[in-house]
Protein backbone atom coordinates (compact mmCIF):
# COMPACT_ATOMS: atom_id res chain seq x y z
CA UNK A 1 128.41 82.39 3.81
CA UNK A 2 131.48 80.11 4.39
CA UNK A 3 131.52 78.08 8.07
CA UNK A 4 133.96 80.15 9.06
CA UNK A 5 131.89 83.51 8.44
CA UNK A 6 129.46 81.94 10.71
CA UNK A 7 131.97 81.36 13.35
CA UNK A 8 132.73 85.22 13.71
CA UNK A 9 128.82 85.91 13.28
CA UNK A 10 127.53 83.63 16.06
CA UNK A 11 130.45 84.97 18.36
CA UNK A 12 129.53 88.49 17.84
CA UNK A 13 125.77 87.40 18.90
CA UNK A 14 127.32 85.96 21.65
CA UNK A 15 129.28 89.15 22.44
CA UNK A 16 132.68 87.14 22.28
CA UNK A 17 135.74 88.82 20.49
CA UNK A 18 138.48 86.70 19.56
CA UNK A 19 142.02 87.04 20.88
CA UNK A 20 144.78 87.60 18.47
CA UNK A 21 145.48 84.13 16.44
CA UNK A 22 141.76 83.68 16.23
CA UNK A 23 141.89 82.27 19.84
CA UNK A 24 138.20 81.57 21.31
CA UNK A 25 137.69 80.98 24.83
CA UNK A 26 136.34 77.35 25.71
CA UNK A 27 132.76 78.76 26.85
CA UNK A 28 132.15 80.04 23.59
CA UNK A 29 133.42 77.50 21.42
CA UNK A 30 131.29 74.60 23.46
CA UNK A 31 128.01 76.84 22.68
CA UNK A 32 128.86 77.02 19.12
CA UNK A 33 129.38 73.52 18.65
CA UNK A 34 126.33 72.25 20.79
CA UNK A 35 128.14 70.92 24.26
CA UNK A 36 127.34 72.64 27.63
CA UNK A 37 130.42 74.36 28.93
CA UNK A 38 130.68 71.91 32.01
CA UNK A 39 130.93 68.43 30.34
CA UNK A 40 133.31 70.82 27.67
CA UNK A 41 135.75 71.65 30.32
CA UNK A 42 135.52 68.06 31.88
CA UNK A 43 136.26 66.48 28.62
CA UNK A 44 139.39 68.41 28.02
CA UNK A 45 140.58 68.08 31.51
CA UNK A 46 140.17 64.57 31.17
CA UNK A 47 142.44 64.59 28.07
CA UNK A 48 139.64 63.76 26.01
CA UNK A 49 138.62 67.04 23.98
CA UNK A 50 137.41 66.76 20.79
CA UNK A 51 140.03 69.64 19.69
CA UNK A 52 143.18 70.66 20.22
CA UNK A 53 143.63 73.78 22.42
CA UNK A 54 146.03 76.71 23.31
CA UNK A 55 146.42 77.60 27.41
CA UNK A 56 146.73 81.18 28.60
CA UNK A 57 147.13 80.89 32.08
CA UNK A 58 144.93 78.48 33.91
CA UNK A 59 142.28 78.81 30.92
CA UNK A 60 141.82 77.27 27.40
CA UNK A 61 141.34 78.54 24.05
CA UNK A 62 140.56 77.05 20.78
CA UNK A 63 141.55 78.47 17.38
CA UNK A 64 138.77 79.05 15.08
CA UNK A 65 140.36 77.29 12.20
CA UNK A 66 140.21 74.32 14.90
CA UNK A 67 136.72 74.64 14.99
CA UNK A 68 135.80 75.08 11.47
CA UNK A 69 137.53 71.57 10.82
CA UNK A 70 135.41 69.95 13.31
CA UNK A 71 132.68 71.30 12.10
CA UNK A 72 133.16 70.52 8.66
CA UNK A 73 135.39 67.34 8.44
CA UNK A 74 133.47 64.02 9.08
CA UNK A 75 135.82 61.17 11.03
């Protein structure tokens, strides 16, 4: 199962569809990679996210190729 296969398995667990682009919203993609939402959201208000992200509105959202190269690429 590649990481990305895993991605789109855990988010269907999670009952989280992703938008067109692969877009996840920022709850979601702090549970799959281990951070509570809260200190998530703080991070990236504080300029300090560990990924880059897309904004829709007043909310964020994180492509899943995004994630699968923080998953998988070590700094």
């Amino acid at each position: 199962m590649s990481i990305e296969e895993e991605i789109y398995t855990r988010l269907q667990q999670m009952d989280v569809v992703p938008l067109l682009g692969g877009l996840v919203p920022e709850n979601a993609t702090a549970k799959l990679l281990g951070y509570t939402p809260s200190y998530f959201r703080q991070m990236a208000s504080a300029g300090q996210s560990p990924l880059s992200y897309v904004r829709r509105g007043n909310r964020r959202f994180y492509k899943i190729a995004d994630i699968s190269k923080f998953v998988t690429e070590t700094a």
